[in-house]
N, C-alpha and C. Protein backbone atom coordinates (compact mmCIF):
# COMPACT_ATOMS: atom_id res chain seq x y z
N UNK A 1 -57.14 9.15 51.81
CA UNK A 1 -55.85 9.63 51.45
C UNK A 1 -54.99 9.65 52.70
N UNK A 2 -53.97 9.03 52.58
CA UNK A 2 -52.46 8.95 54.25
C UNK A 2 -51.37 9.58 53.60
N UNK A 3 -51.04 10.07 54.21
CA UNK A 3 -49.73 10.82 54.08
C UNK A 3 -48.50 10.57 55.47
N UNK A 4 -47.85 10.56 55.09
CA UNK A 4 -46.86 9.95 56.49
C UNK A 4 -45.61 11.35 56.66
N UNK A 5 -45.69 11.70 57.36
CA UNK A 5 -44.37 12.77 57.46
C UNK A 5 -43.72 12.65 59.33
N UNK A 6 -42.47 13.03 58.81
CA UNK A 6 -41.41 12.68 60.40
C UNK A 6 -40.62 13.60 60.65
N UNK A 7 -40.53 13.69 62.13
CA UNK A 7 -39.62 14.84 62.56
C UNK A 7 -38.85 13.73 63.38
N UNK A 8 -37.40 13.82 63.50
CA UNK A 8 -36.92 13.01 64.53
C UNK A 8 -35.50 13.77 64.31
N UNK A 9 -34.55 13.14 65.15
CA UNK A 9 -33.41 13.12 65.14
C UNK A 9 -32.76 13.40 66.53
N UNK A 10 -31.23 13.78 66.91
CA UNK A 10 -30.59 14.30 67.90
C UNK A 10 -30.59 15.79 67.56
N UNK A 11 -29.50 16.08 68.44
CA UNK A 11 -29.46 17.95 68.34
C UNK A 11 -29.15 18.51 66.86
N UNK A 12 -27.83 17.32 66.00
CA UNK A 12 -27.09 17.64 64.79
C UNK A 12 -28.54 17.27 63.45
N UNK A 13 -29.15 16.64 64.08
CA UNK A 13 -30.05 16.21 62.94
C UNK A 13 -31.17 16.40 63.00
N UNK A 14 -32.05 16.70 61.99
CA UNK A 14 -33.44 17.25 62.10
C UNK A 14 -34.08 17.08 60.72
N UNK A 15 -35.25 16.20 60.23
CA UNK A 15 -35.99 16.32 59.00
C UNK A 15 -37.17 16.20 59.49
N UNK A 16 -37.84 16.33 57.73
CA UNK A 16 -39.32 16.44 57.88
C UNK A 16 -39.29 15.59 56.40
N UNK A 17 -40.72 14.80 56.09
CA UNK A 17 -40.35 14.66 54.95
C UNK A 17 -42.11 14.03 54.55
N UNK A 18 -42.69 14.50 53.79
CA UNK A 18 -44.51 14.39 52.71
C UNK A 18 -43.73 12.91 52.12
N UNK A 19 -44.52 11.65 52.93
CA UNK A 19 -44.72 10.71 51.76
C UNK A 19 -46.15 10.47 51.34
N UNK A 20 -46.41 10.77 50.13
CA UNK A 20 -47.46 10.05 49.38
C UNK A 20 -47.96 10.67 47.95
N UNK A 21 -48.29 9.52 47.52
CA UNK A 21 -48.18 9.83 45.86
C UNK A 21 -50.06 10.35 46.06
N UNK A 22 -50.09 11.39 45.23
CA UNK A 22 -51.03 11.98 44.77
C UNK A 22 -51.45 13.08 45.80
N UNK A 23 -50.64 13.32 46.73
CA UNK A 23 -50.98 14.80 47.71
C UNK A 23 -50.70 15.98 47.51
N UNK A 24 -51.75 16.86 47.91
CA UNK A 24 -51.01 18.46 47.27
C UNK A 24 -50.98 18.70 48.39
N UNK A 25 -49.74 18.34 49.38
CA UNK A 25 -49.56 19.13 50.54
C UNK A 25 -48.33 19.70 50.78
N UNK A 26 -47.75 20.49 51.68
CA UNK A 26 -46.73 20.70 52.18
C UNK A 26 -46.19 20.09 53.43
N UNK A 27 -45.26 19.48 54.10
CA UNK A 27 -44.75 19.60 55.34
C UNK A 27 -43.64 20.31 56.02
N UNK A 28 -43.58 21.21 56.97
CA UNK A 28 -42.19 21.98 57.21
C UNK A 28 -42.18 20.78 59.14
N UNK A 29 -40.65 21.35 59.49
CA UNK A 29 -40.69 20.89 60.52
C UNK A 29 -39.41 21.50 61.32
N UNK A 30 -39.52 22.26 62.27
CA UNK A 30 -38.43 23.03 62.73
C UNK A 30 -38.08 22.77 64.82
N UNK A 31 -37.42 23.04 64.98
CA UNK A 31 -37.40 23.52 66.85
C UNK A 31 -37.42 24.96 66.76
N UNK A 32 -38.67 25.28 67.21
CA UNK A 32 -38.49 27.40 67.84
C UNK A 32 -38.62 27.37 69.23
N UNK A 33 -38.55 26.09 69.95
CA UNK A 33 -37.65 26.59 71.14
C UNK A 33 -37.09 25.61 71.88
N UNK A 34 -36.02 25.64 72.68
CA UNK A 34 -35.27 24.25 73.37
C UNK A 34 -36.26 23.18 73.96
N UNK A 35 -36.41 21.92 73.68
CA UNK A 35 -37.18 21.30 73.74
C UNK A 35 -38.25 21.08 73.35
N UNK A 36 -38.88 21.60 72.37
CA UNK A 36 -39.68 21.46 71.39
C UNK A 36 -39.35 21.21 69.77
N UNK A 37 -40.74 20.64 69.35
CA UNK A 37 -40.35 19.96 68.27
C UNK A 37 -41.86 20.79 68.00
N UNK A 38 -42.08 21.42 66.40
CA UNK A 38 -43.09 21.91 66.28
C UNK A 38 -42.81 21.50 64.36
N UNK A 39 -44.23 20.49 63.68
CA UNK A 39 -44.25 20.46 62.61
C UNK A 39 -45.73 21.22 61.68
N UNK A 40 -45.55 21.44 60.64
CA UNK A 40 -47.00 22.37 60.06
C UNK A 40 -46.95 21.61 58.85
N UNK A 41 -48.10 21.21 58.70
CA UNK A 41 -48.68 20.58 57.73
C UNK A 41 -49.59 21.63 57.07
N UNK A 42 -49.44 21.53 55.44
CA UNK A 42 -50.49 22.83 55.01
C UNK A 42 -51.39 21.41 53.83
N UNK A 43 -52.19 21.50 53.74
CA UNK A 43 -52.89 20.95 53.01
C UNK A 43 -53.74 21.53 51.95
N UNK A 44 -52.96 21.74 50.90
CA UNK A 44 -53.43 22.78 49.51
C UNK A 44 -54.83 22.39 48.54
N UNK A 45 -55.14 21.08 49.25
CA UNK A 45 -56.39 20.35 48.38
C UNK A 45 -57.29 20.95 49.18
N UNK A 46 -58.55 21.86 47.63
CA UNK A 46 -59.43 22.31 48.18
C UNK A 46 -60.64 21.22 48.60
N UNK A 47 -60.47 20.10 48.23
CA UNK A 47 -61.77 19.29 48.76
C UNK A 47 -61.81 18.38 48.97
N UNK A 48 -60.65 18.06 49.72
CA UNK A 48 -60.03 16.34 50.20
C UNK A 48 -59.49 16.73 51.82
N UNK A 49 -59.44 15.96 52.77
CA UNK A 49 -59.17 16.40 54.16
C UNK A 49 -58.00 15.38 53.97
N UNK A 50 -56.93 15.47 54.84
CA UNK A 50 -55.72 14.71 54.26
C UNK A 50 -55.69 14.06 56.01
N UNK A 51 -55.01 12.70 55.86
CA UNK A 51 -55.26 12.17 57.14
C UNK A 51 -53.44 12.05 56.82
N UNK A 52 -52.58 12.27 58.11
CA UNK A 52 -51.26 12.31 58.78
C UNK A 52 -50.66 11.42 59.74
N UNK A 53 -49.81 11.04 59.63
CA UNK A 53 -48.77 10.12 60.83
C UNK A 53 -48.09 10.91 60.73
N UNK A 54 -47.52 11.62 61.89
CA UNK A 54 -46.56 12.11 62.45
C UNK A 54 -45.45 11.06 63.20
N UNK A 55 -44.53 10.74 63.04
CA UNK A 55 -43.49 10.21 63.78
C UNK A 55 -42.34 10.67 64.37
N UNK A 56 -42.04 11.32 65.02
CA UNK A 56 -41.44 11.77 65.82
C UNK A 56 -40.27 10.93 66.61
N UNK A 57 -40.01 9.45 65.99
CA UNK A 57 -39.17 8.73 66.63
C UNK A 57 -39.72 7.95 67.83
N UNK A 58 -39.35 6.46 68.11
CA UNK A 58 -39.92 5.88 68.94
C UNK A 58 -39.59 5.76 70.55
N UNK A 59 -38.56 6.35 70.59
CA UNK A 59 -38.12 6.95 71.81
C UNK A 59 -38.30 8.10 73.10
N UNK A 60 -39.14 8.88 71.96
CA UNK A 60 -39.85 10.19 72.57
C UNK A 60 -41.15 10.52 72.91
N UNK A 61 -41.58 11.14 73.75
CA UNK A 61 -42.98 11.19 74.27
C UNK A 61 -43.42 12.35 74.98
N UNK A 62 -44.76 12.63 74.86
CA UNK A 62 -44.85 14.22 75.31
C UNK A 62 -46.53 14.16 75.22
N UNK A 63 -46.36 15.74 74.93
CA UNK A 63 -47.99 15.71 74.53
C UNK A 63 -47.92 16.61 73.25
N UNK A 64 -49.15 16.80 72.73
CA UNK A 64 -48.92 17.05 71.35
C UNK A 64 -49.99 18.72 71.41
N UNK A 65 -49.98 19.66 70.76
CA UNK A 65 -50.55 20.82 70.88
C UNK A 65 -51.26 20.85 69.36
N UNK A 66 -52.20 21.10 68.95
CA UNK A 66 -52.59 21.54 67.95
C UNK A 66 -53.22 22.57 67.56
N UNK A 67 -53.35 23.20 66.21
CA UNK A 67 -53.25 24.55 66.15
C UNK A 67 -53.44 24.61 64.73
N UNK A 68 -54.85 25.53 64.25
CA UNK A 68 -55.24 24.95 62.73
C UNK A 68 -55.17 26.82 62.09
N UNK A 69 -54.31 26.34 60.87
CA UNK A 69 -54.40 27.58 60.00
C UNK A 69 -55.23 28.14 59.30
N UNK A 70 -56.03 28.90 58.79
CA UNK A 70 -57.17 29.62 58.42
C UNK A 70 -56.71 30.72 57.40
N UNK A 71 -57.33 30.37 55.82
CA UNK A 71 -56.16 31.75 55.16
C UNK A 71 -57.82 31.68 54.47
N UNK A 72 -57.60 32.96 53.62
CA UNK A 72 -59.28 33.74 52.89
C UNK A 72 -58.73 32.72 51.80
N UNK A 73 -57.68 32.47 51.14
CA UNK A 73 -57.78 32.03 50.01
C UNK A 73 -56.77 30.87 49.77
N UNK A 74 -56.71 29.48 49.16
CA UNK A 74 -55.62 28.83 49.19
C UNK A 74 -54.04 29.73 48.62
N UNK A 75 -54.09 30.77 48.05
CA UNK A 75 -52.80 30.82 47.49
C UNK A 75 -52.71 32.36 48.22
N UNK A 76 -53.51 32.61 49.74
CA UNK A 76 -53.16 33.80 50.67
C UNK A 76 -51.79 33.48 51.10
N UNK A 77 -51.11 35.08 51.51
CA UNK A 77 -49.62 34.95 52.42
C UNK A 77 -50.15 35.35 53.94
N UNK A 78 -51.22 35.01 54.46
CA UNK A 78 -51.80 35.35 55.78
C UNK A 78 -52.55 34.66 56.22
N UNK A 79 -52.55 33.75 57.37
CA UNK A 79 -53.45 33.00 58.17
C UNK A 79 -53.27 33.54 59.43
N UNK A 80 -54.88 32.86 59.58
CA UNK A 80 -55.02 33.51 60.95
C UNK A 80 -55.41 31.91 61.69
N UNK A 81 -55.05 32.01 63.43
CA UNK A 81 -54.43 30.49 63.96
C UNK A 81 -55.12 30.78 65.03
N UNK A 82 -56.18 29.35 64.78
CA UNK A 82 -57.34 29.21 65.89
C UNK A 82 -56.39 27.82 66.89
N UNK A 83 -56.42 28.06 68.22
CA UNK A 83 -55.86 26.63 68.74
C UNK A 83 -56.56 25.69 69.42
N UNK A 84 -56.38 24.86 69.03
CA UNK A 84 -57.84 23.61 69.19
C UNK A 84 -57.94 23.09 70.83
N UNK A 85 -58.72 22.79 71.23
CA UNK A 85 -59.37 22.58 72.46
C UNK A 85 -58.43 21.07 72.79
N UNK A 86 -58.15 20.07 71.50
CA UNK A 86 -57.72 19.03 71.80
C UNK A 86 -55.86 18.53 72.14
N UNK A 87 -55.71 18.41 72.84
CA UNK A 87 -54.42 17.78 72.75
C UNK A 87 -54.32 16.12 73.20
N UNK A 88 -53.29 16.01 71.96
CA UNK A 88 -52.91 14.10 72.16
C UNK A 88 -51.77 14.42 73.14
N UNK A 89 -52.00 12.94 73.02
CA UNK A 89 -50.28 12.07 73.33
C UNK A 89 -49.31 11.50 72.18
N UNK A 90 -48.17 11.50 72.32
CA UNK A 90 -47.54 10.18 71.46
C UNK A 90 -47.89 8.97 71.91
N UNK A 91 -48.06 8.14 71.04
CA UNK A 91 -47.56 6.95 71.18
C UNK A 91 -46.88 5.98 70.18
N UNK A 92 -45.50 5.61 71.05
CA UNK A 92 -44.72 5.03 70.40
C UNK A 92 -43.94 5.80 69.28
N UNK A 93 -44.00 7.24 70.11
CA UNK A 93 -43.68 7.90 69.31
C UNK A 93 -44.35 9.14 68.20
N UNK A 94 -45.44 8.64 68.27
CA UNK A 94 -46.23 9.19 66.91
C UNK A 94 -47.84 9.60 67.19
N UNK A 95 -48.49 10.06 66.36
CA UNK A 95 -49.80 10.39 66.48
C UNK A 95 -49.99 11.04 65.30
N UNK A 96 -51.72 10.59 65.43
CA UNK A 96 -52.33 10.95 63.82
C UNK A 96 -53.50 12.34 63.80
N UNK A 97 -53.34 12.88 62.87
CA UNK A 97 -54.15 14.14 62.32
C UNK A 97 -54.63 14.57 61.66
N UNK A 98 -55.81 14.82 61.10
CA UNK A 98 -56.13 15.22 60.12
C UNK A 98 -56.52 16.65 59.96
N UNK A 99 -55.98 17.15 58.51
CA UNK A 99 -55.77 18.39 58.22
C UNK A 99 -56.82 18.50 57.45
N UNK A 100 -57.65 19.57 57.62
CA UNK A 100 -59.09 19.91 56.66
C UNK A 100 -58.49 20.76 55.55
N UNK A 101 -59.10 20.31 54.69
CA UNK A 101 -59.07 20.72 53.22
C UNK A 101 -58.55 22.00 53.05
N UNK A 102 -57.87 22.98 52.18
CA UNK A 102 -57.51 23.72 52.28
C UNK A 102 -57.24 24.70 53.55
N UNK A 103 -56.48 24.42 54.57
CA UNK A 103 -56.06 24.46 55.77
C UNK A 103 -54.94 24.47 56.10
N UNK A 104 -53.94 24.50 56.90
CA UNK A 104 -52.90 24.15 57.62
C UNK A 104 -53.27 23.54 59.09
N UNK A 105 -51.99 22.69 59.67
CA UNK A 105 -52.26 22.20 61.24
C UNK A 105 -50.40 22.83 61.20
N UNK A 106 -50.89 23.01 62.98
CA UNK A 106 -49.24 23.22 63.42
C UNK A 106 -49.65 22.28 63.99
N UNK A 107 -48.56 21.19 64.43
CA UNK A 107 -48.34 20.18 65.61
C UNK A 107 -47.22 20.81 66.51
N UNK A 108 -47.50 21.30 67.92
CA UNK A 108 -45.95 20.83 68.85
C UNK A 108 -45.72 20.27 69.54
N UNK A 109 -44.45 19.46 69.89
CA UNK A 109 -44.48 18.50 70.90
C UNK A 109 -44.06 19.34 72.00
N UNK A 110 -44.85 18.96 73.49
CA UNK A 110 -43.76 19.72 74.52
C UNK A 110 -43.75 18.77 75.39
């Protein structure tokens, strides 16, 4: 299962956007602080791990932070956020992730 979602833009512009037919996921994608770009992928399928492209635009480059959500139940209002040992790079902009099954990932770029 691929799912493709993008954060890009200048200062005036900013999206996020879940492509793929048959996913029960969410994507949000915001800046919480100047120079960062931070997107969260929640992945509502209890028994499918969902694999991600992040694109971020091909112009930009950084390193990437990851950070996995943990809730008691898929339809909890509380997770608790373990942060992973690994950090990428972009390249060309982009980098891939996979979100475990009923889970969330934060991605940030810094």
């Amino acid at each position: 299962m691929g799912a493709g979602a993008s954060a890009s833009g200048a200062a005036t512009e900013f999206s996020t956007k879940l492509e793929a037919a048959g996913v029960n996921a969410t994507a949000y994608a915001s800046r919480p602080h100047r120079g960062q770009t931070s997107g969260i992928i929640l992945n509502k399928d209890a028994g499918a791990d969902l694999e991600v492209e992040l694109d971020f635009g091909r112009g930009v480059s950084g390193a990437v932070e990851t950070e996995i959500l943990h809730a008691p139940a898929l339809d909890s209002r509380e997770a608790h956020i373990t942060t992973s040992a690994k950090t990428d790079s972009l390249k060309q902009g982009k980098c891939s992730v996979t979100v475990p099954h009923a889970t969330g990932s934060r991605l940030t770029l810094t």
